[in-house]
PDB file of N, CA and C in Angstrom:
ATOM      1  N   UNK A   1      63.387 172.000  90.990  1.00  0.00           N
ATOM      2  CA  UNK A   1      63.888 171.480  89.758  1.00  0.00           C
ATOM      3  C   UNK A   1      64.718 170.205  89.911  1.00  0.00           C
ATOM      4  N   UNK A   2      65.631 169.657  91.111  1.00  0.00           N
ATOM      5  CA  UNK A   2      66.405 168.612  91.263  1.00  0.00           C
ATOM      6  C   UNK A   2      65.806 167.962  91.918  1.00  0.00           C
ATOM      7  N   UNK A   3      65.446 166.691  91.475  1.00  0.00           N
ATOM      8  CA  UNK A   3      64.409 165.294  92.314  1.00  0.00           C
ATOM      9  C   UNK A   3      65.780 165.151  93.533  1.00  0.00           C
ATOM     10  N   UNK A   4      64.674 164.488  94.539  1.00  0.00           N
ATOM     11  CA  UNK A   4      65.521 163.778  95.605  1.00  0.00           C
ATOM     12  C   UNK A   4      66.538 162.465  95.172  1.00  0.00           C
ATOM     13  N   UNK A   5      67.815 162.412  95.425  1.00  0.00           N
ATOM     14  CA  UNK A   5      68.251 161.128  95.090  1.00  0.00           C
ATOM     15  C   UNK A   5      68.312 160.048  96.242  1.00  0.00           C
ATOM     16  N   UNK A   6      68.262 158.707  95.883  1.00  0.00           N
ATOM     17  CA  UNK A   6      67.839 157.638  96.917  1.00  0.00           C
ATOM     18  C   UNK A   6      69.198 156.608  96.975  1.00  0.00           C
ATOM     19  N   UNK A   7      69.637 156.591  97.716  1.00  0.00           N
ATOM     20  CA  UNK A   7      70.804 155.587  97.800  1.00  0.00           C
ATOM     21  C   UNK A   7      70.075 154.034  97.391  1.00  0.00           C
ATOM     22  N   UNK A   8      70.988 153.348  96.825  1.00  0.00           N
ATOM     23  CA  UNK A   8      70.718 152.087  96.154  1.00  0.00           C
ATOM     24  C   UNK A   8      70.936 151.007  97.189  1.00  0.00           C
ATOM     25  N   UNK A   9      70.637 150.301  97.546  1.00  0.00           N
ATOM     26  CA  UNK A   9      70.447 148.840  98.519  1.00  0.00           C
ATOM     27  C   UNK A   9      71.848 148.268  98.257  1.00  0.00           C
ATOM     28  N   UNK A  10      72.557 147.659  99.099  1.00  0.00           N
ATOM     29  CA  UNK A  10      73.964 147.091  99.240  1.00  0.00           C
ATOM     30  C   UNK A  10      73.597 145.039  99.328  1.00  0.00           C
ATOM     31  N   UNK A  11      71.931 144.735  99.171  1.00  0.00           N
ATOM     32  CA  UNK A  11      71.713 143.770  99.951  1.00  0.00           C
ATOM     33  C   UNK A  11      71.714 142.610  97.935  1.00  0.00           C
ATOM     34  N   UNK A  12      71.852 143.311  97.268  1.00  0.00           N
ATOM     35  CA  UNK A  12      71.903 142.722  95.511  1.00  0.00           C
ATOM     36  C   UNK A  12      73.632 142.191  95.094  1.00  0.00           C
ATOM     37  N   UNK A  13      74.411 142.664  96.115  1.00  0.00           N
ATOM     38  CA  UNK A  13      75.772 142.592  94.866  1.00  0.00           C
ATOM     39  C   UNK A  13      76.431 140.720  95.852  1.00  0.00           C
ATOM     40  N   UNK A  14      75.553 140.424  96.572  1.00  0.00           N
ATOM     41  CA  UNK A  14      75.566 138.668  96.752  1.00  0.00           C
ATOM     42  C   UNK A  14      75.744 137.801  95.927  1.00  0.00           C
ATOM     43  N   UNK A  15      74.333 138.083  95.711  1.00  0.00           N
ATOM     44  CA  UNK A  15      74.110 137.008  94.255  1.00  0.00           C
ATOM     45  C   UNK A  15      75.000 137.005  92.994  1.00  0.00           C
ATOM     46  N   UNK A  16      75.451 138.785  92.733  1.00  0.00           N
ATOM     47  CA  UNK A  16      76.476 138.665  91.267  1.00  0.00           C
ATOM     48  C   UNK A  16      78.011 138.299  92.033  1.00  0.00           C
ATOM     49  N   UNK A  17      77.971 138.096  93.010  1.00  0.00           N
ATOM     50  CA  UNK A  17      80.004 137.703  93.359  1.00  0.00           C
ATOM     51  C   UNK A  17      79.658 136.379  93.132  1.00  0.00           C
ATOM     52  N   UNK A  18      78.735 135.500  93.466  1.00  0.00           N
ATOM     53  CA  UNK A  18      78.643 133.979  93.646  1.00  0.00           C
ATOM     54  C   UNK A  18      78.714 133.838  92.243  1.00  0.00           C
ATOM     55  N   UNK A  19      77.570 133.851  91.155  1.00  0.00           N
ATOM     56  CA  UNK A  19      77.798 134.206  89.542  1.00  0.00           C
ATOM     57  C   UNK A  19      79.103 134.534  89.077  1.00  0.00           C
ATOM     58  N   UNK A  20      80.190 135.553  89.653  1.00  0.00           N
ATOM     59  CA  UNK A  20      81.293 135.914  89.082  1.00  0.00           C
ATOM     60  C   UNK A  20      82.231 134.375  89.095  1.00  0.00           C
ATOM     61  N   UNK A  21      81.859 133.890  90.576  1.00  0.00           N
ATOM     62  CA  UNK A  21      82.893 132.771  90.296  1.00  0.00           C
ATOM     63  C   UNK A  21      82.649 131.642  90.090  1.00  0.00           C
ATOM     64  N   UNK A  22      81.336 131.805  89.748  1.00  0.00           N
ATOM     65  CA  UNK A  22      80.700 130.093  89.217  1.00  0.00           C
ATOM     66  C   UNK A  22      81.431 129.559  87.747  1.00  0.00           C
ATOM     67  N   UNK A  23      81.795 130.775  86.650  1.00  0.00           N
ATOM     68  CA  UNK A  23      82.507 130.497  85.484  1.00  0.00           C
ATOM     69  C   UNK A  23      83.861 129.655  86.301  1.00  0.00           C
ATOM     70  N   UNK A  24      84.606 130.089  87.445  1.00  0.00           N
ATOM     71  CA  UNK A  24      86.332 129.466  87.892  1.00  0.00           C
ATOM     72  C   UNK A  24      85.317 127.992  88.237  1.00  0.00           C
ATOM     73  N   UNK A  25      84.718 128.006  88.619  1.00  0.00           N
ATOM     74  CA  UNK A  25      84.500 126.698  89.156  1.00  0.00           C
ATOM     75  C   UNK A  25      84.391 125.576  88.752  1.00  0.00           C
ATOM     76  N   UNK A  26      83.465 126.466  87.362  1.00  0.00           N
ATOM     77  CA  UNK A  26      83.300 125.389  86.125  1.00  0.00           C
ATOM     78  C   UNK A  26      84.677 125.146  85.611  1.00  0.00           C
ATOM     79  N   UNK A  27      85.462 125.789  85.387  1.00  0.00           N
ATOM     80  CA  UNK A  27      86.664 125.257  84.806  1.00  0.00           C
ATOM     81  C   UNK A  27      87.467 124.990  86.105  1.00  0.00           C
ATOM     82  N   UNK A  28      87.747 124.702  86.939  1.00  0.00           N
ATOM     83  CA  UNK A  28      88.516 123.511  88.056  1.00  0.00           C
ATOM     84  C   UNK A  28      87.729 122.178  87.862  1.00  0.00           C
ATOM     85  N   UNK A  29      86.448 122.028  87.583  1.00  0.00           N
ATOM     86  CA  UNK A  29      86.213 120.689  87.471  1.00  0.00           C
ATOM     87  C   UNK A  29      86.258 120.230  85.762  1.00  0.00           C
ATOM     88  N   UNK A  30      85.974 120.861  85.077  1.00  0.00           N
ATOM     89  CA  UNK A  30      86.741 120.525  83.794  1.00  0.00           C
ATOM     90  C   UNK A  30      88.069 120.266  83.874  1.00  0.00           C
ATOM     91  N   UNK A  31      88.690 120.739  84.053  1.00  0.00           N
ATOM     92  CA  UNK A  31      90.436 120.474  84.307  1.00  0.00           C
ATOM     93  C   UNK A  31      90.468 119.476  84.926  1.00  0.00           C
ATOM     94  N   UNK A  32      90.000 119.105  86.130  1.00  0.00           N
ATOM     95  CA  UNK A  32      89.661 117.685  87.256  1.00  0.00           C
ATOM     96  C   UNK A  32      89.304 116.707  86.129  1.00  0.00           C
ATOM     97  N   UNK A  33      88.015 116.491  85.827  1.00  0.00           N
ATOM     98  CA  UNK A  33      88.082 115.183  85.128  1.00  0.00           C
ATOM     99  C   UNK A  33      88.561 115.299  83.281  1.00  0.00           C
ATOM    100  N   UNK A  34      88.990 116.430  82.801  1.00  0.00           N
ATOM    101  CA  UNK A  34      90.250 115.923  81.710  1.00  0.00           C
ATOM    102  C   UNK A  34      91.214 115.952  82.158  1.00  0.00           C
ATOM    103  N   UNK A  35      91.645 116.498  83.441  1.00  0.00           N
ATOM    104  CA  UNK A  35      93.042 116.259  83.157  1.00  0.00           C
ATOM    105  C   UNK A  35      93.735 115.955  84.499  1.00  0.00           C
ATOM    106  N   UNK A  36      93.212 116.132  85.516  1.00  0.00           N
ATOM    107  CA  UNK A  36      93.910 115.464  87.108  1.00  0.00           C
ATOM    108  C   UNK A  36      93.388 113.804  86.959  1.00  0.00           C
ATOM    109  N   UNK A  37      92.055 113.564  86.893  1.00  0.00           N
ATOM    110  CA  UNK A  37      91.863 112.169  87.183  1.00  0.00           C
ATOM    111  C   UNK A  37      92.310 110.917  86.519  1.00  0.00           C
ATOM    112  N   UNK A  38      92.447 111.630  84.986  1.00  0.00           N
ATOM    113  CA  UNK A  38      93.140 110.439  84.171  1.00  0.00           C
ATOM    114  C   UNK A  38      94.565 110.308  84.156  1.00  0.00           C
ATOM    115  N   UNK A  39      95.202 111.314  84.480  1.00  0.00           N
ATOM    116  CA  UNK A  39      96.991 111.594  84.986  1.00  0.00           C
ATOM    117  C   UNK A  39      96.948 110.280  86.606  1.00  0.00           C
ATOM    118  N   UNK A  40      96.107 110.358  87.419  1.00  0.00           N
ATOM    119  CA  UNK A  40      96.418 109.923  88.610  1.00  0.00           C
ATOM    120  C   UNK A  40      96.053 108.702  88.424  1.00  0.00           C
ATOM    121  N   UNK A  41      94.981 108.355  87.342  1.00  0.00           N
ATOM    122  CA  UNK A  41      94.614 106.922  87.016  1.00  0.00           C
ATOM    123  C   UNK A  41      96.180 106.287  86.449  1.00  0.00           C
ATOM    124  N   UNK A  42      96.322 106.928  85.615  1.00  0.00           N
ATOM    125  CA  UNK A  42      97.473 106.392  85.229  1.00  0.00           C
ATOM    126  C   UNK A  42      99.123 105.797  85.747  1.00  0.00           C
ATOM    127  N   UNK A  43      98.860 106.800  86.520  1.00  0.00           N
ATOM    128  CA  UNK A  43      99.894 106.909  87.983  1.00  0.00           C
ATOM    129  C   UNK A  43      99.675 105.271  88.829  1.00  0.00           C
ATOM    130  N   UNK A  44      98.724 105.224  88.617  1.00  0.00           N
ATOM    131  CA  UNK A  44      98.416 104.122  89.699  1.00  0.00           C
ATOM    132  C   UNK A  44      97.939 102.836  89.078  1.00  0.00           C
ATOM    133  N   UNK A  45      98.339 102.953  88.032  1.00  0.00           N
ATOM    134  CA  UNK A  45      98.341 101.462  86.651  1.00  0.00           C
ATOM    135  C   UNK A  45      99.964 101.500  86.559  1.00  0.00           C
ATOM    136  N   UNK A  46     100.824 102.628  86.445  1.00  0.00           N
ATOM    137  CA  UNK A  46     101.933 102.314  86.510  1.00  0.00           C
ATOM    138  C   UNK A  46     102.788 102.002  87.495  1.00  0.00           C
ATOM    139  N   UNK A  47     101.803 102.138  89.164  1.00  0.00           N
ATOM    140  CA  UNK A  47     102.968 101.459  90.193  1.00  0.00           C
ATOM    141  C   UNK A  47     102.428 100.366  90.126  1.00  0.00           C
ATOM    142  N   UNK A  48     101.397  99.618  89.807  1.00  0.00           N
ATOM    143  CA  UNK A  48     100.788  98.456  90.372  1.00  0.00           C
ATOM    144  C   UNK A  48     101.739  97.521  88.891  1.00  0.00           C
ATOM    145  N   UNK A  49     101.247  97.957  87.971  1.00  0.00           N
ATOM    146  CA  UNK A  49     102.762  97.326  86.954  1.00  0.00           C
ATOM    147  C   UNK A  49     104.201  96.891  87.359  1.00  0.00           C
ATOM    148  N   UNK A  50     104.676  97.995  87.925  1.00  0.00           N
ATOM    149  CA  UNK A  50     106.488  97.740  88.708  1.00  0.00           C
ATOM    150  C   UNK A  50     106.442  97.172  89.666  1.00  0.00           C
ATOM    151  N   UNK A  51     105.414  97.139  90.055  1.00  0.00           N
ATOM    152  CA  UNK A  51     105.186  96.076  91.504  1.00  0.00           C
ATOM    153  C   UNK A  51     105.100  95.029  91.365  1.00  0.00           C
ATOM    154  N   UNK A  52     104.419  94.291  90.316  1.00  0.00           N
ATOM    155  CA  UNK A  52     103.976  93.095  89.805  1.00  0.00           C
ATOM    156  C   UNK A  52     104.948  92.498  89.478  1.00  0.00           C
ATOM    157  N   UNK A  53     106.161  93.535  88.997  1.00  0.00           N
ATOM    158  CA  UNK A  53     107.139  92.497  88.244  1.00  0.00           C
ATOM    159  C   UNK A  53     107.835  90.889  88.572  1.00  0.00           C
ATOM    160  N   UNK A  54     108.325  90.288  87.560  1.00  0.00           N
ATOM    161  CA  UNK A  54     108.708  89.302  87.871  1.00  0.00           C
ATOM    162  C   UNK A  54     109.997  88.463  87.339  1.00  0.00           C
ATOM    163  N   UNK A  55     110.188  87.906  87.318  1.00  0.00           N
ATOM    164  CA  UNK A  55     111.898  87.230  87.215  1.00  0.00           C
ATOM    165  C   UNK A  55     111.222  86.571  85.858  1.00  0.00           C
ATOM    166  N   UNK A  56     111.722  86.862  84.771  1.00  0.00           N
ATOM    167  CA  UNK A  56     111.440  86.310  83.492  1.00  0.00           C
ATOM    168  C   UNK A  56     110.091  87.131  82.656  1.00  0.00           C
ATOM    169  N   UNK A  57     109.567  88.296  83.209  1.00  0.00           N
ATOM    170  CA  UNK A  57     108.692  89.243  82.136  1.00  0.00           C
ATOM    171  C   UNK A  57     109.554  89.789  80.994  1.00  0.00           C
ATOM    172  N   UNK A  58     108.940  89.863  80.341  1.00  0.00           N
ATOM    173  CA  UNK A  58     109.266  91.123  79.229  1.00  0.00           C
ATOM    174  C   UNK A  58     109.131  92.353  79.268  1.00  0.00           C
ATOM    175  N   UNK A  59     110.053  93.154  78.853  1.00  0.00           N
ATOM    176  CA  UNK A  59     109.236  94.832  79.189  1.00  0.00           C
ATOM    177  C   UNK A  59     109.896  95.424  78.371  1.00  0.00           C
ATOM    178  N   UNK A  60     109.527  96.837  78.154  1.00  0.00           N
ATOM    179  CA  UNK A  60     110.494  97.734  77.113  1.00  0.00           C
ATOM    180  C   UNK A  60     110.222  98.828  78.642  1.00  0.00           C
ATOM    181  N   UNK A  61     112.001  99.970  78.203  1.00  0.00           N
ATOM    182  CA  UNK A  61     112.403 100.758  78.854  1.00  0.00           C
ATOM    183  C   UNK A  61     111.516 101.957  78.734  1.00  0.00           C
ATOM    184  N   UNK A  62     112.166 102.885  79.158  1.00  0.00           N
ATOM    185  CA  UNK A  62     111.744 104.701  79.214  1.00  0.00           C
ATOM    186  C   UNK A  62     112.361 105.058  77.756  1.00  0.00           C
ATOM    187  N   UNK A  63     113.741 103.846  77.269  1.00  0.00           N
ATOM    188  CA  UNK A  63     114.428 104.826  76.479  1.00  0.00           C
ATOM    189  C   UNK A  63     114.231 104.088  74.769  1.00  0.00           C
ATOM    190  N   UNK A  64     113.391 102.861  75.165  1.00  0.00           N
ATOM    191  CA  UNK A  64     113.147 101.875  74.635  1.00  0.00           C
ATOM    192  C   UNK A  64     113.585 100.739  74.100  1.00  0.00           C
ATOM    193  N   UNK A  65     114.518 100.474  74.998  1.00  0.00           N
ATOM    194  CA  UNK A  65     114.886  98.800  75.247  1.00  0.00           C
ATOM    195  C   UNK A  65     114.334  98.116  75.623  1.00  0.00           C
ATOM    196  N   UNK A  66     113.829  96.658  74.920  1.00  0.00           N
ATOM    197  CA  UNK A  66     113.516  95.716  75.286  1.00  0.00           C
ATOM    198  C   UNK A  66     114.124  94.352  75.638  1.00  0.00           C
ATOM    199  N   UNK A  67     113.980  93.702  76.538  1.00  0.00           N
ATOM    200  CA  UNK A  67     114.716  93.204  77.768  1.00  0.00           C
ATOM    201  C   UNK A  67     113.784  92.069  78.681  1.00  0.00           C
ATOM    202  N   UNK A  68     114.417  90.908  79.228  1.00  0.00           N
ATOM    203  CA  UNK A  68     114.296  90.032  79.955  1.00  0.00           C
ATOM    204  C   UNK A  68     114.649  90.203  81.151  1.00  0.00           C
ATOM    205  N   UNK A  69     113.428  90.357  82.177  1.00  0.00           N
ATOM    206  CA  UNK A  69     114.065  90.194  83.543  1.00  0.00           C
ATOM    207  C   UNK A  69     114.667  89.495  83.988  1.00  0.00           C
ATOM    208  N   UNK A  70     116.221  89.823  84.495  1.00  0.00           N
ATOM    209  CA  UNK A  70     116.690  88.337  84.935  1.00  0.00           C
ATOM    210  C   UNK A  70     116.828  88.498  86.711  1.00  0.00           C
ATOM    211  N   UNK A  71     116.893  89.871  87.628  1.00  0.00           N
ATOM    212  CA  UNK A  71     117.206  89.842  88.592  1.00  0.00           C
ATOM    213  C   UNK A  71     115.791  91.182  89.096  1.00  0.00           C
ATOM    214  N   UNK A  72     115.717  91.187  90.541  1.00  0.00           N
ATOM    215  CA  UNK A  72     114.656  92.424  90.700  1.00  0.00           C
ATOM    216  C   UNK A  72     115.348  92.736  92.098  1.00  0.00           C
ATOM    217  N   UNK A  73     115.480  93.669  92.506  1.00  0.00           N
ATOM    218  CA  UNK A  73     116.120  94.420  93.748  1.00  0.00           C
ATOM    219  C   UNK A  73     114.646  95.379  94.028  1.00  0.00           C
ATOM    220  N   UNK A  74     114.641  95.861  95.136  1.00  0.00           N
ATOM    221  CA  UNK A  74     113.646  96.836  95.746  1.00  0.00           C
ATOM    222  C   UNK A  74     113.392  97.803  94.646  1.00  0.00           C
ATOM    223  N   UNK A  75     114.959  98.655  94.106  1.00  0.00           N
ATOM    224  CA  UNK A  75     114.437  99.730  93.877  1.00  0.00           C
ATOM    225  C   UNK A  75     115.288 100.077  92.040  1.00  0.00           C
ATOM    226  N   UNK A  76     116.150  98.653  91.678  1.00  0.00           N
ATOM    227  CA  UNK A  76     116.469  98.282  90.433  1.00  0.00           C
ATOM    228  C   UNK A  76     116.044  97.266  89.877  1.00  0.00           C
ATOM    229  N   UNK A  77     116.139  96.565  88.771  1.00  0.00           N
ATOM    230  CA  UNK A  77     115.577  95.926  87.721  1.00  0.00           C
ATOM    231  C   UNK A  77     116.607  95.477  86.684  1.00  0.00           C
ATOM    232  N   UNK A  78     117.560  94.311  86.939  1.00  0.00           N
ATOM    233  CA  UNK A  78     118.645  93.519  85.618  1.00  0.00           C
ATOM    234  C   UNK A  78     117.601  92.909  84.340  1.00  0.00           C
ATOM    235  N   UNK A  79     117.746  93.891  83.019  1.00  0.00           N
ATOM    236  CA  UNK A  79     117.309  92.773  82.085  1.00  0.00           C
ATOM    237  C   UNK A  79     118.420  92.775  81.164  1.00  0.00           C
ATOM    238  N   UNK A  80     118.233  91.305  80.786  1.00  0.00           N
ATOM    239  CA  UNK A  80     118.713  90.329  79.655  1.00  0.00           C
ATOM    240  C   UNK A  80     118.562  91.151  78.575  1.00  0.00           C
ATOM    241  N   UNK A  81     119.481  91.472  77.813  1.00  0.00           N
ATOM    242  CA  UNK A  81     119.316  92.417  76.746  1.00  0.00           C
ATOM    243  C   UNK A  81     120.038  91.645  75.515  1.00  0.00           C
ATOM    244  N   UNK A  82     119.787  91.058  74.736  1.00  0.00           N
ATOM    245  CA  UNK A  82     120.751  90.491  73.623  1.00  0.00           C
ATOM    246  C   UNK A  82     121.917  89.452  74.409  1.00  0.00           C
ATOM    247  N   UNK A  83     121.885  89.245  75.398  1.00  0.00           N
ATOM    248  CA  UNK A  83     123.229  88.385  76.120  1.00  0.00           C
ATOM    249  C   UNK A  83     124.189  89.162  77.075  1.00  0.00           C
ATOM    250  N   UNK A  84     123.396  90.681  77.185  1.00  0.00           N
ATOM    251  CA  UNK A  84     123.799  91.661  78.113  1.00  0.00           C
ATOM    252  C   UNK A  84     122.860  91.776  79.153  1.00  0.00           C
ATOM    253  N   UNK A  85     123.595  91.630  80.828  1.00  0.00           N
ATOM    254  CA  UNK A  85     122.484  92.020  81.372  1.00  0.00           C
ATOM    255  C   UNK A  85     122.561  93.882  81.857  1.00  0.00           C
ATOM    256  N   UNK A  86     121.835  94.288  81.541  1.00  0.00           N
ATOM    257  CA  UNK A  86     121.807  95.971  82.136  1.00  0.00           C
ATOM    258  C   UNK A  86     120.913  96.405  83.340  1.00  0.00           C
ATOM    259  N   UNK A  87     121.472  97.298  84.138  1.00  0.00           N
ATOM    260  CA  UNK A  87     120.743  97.496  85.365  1.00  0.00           C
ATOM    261  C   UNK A  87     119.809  98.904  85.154  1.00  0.00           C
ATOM    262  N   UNK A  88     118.432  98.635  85.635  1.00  0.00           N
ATOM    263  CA  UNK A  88     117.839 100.245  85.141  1.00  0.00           C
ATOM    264  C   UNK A  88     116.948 100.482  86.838  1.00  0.00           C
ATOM    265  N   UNK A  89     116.484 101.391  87.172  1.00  0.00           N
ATOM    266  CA  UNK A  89     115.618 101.835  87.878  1.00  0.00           C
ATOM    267  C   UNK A  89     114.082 101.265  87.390  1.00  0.00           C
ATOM    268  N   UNK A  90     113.949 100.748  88.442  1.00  0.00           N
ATOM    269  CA  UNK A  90     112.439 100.421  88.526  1.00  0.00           C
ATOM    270  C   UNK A  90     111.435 101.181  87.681  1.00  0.00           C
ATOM    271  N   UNK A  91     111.129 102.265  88.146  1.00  0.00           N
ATOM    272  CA  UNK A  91     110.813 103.686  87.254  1.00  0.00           C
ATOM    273  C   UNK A  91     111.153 103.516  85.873  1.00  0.00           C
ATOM    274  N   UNK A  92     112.155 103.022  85.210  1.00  0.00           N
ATOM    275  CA  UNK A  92     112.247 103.327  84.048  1.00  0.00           C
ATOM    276  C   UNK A  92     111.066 102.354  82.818  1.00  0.00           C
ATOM    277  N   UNK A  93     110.898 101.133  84.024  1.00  0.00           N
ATOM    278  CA  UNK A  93     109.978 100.443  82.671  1.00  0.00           C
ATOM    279  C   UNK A  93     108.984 100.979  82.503  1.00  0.00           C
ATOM    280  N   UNK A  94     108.577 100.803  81.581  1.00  0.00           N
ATOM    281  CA  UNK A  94     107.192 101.920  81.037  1.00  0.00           C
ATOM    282  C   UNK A  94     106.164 100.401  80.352  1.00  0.00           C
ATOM    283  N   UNK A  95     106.312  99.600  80.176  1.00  0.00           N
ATOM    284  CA  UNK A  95     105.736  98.449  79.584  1.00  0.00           C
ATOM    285  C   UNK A  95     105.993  97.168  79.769  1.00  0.00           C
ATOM    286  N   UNK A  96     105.066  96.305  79.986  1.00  0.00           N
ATOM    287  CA  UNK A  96     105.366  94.495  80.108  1.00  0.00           C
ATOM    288  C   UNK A  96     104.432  94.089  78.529  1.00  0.00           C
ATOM    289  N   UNK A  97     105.561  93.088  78.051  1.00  0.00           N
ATOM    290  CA  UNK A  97     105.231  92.850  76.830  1.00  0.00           C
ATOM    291  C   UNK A  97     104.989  91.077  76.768  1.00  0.00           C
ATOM    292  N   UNK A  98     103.709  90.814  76.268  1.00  0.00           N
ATOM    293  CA  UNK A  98     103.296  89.570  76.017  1.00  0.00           C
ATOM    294  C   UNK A  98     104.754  88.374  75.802  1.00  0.00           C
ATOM    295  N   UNK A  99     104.321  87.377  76.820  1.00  0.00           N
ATOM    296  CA  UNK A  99     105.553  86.491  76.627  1.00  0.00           C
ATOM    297  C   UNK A  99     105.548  85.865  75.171  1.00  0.00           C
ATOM    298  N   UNK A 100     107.117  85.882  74.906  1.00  0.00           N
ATOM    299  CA  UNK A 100     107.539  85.491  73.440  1.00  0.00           C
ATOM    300  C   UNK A 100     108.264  86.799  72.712  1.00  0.00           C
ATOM    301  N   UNK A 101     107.627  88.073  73.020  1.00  0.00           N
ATOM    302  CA  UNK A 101     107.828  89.174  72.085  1.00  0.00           C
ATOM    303  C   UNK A 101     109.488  89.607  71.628  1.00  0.00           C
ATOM    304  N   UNK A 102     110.313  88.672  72.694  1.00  0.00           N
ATOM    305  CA  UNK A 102     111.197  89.279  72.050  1.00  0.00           C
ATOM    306  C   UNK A 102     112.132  87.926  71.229  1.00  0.00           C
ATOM    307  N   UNK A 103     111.676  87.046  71.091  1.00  0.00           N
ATOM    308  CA  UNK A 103     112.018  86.066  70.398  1.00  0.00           C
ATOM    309  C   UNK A 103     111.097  86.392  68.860  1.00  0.00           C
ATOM    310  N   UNK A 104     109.833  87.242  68.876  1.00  0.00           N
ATOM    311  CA  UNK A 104     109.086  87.215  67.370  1.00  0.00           C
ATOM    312  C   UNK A 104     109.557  88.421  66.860  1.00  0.00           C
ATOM    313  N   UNK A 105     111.141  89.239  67.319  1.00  0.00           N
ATOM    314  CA  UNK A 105     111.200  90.514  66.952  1.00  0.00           C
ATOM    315  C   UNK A 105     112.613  90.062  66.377  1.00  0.00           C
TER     316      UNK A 105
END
């Protein structure tokens, strides 16, 4: 009355672990190009910017002051602010603004 039972093959559950993590994979490279590559692009438009600087650009701050370079040190930045000069961290400019801009403001 009870059929023989047959043990099942161990040589199938390969293929479904590789499948289980093909969904993570797909989302690490989604995440990669929305959201690591354009963060690091950016990263590297904003040192080549502070690097560039120069004795008489325009720029606005982090906090948003806009300002005349009048002095550049390694790792600070004096701008001309209204007839004030203020000292900020390199880091803080976030923008170089077309010469004139702060004479048309």
């Amino acid at each position: 009355m009870i059929g023989t039972a047959y043990a099942q093959s161990a040589g199938g559950a390969t293929g479904s672990e590789f499948l289980s993590l093909l969904p993570m994979i797909g989302i690490f490279v989604v995440f990669y190009f929305l959201l690591i590559r354009p963060q690091q692009k950016r990263a590297k438009e904003q040192k080549a910017m502070i690097e560039a600087l120069q004795k008489g650009d325009e720029c606005v701050t982090a906090g948003g002051i806009v300002g005349k370079v009048t002095k550049l040190d390694e790792n600070y930045v004096t701008l001309q602010v209204g007839g004030t000069e203020i000292n900020f961290q390199r880091n803080a400019i976030t923008a170089l603004l077309p010469k004139g801009s702060i004479k048309a403001m």
